[in-house]
PDB file of N, CA and C in Angstrom:
ATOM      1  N   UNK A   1      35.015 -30.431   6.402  1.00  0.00           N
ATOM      2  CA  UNK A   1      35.209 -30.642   7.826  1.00  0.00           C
ATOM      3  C   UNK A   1      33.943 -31.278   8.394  1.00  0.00           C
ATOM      4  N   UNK A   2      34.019 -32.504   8.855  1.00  0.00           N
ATOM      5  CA  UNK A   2      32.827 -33.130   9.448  1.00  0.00           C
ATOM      6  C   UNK A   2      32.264 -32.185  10.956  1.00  0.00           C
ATOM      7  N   UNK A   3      31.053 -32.851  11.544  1.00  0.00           N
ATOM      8  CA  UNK A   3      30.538 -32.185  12.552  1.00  0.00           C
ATOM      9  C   UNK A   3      31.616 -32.116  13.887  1.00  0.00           C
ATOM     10  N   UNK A   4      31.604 -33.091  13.848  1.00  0.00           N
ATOM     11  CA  UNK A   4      32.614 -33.793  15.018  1.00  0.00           C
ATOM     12  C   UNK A   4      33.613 -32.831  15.463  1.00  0.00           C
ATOM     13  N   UNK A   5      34.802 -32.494  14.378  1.00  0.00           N
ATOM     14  CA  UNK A   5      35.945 -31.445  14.615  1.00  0.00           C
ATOM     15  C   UNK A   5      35.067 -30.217  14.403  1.00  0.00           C
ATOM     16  N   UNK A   6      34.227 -29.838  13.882  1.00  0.00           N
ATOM     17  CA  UNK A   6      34.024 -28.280  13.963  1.00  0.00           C
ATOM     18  C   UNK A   6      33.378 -28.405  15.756  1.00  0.00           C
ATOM     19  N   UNK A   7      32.682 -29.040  16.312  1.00  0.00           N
ATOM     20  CA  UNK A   7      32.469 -28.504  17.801  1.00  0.00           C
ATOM     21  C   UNK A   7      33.756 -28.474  18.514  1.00  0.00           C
ATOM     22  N   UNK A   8      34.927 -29.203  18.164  1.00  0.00           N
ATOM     23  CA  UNK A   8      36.189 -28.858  19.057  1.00  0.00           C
ATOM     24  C   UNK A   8      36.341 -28.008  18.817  1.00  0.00           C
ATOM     25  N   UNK A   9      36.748 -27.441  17.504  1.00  0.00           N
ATOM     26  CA  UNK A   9      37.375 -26.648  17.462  1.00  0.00           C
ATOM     27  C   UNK A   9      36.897 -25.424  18.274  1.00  0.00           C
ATOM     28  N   UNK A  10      35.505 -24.844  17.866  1.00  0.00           N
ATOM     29  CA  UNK A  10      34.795 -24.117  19.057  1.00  0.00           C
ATOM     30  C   UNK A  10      34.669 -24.078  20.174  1.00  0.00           C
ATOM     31  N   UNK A  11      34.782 -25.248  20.548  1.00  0.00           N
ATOM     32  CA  UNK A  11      35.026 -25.479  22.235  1.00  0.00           C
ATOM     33  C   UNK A  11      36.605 -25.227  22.512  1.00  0.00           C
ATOM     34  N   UNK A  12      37.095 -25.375  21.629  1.00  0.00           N
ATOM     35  CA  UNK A  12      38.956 -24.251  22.143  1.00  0.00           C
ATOM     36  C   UNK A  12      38.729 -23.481  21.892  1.00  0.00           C
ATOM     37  N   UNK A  13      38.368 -22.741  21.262  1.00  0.00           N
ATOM     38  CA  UNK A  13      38.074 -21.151  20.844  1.00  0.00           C
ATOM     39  C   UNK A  13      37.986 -20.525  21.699  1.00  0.00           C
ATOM     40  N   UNK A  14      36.909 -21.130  22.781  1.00  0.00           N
ATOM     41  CA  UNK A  14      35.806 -20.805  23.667  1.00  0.00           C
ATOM     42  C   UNK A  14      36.986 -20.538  24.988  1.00  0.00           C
ATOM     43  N   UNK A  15      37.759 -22.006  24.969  1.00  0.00           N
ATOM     44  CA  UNK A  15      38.424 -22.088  26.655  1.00  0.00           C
ATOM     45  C   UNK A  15      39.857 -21.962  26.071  1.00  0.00           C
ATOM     46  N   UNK A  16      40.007 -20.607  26.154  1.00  0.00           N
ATOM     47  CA  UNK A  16      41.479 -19.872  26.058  1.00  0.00           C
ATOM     48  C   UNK A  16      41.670 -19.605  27.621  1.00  0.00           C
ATOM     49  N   UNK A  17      42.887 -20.323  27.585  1.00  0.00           N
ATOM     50  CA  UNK A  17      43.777 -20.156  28.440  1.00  0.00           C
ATOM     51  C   UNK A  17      44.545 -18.887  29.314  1.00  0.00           C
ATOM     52  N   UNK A  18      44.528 -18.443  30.873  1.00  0.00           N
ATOM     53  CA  UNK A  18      44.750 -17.024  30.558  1.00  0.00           C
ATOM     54  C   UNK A  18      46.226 -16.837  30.759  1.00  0.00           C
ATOM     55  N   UNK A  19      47.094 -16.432  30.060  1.00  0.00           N
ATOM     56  CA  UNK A  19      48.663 -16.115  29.593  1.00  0.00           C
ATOM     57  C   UNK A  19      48.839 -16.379  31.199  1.00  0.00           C
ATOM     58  N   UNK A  20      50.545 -16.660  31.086  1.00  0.00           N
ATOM     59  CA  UNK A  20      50.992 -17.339  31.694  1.00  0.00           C
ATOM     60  C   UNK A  20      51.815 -16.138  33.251  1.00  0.00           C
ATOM     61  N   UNK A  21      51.430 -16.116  34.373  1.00  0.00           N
ATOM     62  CA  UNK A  21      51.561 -15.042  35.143  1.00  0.00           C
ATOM     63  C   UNK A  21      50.743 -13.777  35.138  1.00  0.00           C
ATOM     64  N   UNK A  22      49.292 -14.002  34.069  1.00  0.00           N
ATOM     65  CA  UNK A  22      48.152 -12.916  34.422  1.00  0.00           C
ATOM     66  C   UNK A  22      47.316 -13.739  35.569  1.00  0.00           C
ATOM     67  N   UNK A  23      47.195 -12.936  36.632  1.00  0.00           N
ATOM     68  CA  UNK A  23      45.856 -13.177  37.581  1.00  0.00           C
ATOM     69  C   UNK A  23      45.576 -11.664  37.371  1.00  0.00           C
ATOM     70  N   UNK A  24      44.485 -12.273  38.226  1.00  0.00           N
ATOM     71  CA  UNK A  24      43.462 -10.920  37.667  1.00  0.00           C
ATOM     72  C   UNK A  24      42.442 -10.605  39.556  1.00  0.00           C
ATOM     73  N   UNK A  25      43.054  -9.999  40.071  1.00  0.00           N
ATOM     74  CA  UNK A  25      42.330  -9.413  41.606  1.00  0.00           C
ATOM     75  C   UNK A  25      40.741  -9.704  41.558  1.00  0.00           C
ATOM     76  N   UNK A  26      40.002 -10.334  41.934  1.00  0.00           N
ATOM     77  CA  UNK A  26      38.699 -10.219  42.401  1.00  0.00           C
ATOM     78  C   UNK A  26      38.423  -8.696  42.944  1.00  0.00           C
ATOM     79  N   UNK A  27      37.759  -7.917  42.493  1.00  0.00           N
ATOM     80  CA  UNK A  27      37.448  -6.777  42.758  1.00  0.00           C
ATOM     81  C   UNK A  27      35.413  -6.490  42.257  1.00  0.00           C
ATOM     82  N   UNK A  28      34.374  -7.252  43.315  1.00  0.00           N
ATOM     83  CA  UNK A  28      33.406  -7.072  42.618  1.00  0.00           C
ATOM     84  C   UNK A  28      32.672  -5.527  42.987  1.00  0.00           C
ATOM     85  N   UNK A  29      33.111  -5.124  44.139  1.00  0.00           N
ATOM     86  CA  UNK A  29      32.783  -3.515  44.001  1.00  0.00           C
ATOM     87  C   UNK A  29      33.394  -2.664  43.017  1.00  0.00           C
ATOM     88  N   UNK A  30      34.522  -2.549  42.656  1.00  0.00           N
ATOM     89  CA  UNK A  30      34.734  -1.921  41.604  1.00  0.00           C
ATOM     90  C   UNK A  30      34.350  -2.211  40.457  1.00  0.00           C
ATOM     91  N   UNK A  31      33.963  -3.719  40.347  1.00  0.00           N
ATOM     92  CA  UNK A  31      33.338  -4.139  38.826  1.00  0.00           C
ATOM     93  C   UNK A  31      32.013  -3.810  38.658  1.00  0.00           C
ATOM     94  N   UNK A  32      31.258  -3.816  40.066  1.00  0.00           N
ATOM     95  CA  UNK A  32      29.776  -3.605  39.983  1.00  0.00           C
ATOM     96  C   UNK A  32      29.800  -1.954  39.572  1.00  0.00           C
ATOM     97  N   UNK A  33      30.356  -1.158  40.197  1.00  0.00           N
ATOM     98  CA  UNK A  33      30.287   0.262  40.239  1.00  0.00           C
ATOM     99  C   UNK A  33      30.505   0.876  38.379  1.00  0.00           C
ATOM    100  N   UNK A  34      32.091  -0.339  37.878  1.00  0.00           N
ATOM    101  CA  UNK A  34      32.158   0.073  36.178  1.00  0.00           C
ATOM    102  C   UNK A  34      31.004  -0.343  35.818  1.00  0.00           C
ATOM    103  N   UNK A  35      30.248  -1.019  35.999  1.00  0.00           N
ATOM    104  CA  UNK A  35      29.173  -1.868  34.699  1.00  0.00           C
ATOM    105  C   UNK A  35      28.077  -1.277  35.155  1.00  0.00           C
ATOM    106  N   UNK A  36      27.755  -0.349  36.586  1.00  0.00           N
ATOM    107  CA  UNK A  36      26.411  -0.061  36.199  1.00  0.00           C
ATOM    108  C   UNK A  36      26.816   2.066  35.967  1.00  0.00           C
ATOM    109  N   UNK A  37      27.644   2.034  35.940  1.00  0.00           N
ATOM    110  CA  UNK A  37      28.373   3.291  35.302  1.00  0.00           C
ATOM    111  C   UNK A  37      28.038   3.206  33.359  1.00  0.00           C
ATOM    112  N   UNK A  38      28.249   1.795  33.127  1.00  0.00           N
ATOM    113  CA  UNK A  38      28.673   1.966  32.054  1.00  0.00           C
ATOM    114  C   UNK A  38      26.792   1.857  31.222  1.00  0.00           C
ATOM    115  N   UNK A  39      26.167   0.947  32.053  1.00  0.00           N
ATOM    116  CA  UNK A  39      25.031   0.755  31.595  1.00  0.00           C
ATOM    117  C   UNK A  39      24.086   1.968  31.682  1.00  0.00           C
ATOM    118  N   UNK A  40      24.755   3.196  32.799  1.00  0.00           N
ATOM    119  CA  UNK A  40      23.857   4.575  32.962  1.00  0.00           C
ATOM    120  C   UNK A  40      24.251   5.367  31.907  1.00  0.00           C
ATOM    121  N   UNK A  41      25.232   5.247  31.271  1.00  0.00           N
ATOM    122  CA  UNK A  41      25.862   5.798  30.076  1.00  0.00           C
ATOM    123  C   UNK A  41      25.210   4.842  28.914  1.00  0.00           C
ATOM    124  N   UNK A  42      25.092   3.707  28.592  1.00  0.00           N
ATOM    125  CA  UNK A  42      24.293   3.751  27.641  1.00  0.00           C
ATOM    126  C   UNK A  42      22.396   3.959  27.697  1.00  0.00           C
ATOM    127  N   UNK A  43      22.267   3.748  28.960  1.00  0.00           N
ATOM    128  CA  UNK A  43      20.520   3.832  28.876  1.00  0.00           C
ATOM    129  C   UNK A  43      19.984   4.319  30.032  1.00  0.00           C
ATOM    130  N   UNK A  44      20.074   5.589  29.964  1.00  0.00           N
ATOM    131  CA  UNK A  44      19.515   6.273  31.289  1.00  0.00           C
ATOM    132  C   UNK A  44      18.509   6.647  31.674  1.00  0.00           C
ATOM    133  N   UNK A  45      17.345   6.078  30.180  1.00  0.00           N
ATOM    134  CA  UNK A  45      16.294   6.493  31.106  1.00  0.00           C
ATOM    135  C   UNK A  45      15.629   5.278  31.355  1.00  0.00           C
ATOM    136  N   UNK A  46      15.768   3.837  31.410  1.00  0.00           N
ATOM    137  CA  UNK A  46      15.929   2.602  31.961  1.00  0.00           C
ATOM    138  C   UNK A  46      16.228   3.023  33.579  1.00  0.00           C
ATOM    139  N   UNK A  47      17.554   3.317  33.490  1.00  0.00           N
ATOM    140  CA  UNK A  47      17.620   3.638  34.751  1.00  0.00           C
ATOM    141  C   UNK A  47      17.375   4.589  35.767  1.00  0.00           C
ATOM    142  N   UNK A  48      16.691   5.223  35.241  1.00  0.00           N
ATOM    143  CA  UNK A  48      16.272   6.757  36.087  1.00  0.00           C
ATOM    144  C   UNK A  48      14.450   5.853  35.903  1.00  0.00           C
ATOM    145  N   UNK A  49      14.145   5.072  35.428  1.00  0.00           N
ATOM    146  CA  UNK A  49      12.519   4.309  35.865  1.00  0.00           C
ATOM    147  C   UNK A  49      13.082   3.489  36.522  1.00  0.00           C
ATOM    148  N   UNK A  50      14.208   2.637  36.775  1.00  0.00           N
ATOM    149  CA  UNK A  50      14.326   1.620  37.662  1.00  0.00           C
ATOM    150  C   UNK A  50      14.698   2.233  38.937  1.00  0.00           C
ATOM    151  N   UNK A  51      14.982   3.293  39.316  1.00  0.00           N
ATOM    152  CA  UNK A  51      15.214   4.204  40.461  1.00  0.00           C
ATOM    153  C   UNK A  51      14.307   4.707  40.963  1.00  0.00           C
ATOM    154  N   UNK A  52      13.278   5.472  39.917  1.00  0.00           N
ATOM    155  CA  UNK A  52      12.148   5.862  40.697  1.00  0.00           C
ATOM    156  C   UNK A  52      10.746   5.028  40.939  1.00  0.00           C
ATOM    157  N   UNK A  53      10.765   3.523  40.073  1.00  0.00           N
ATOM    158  CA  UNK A  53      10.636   2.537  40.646  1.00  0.00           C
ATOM    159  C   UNK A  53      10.527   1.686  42.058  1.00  0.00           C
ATOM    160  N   UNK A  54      11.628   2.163  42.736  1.00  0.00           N
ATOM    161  CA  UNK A  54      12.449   1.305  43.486  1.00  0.00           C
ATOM    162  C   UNK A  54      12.163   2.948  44.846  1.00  0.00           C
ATOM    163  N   UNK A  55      12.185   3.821  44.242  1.00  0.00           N
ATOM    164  CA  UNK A  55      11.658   5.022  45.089  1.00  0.00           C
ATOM    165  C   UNK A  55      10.398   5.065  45.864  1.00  0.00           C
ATOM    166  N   UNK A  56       9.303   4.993  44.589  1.00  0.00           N
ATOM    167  CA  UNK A  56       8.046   4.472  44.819  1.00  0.00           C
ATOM    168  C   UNK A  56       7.930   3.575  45.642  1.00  0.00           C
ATOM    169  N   UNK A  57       8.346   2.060  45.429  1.00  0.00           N
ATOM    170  CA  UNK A  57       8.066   1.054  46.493  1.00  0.00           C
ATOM    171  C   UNK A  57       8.770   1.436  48.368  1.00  0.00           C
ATOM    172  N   UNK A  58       9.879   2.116  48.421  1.00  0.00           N
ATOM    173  CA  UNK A  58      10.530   2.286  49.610  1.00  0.00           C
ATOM    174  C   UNK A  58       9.899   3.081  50.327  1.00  0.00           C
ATOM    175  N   UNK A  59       9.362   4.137  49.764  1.00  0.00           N
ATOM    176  CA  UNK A  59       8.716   5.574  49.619  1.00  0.00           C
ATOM    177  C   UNK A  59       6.951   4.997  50.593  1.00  0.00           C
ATOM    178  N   UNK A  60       6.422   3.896  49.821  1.00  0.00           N
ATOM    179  CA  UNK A  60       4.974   3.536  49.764  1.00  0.00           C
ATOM    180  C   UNK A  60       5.160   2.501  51.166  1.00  0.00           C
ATOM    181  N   UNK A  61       6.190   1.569  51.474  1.00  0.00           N
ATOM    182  CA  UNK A  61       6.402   0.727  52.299  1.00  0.00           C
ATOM    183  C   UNK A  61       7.112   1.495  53.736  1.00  0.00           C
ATOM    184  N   UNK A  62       7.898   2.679  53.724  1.00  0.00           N
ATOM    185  CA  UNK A  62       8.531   3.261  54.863  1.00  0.00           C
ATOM    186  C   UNK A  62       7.696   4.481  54.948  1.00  0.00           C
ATOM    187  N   UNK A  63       6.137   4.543  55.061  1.00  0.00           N
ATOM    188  CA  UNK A  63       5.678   6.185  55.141  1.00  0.00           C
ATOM    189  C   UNK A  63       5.580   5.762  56.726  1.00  0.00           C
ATOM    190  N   UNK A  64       5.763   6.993  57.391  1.00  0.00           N
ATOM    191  CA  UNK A  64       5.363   7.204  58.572  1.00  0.00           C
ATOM    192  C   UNK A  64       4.398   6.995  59.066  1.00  0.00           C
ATOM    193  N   UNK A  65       3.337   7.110  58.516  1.00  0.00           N
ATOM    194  CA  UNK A  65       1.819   7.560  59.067  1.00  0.00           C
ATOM    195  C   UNK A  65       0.886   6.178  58.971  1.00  0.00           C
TER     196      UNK A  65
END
């Protein structure tokens, strides 16, 4: 198989078509809420430093005094 047809072929691979009468709802709050659900389930203590991170700075920038 020369170069030529192996990048088509990958480039169809790639742009599959989506079946015929699937749409699919735009929903990015519920998508944001699964994926960082899903990312606290795999690496939580990433995210428990990117929180208290983000604590620190709000914490250091909103003191009262």
């Amino acid at each position: 198989m020369n170069r030529v047809n192996h990048k088509k072929q990958e480039a169809s691979r790639r742009a599959v078509p989506a079946p015929r009468g699937a749409t699919r709802e735009l929903k990015p709050i519920q998508d944001l809420t699964s994926y960082v659900g899903e990312y606290a389930r795999q690496r939580p203590e990433t995210l428990a430093l990117a929180c208290l991170g983000v604590g620190f700075i709000l914490g250091w920038k909103l003191k009262l005094w």
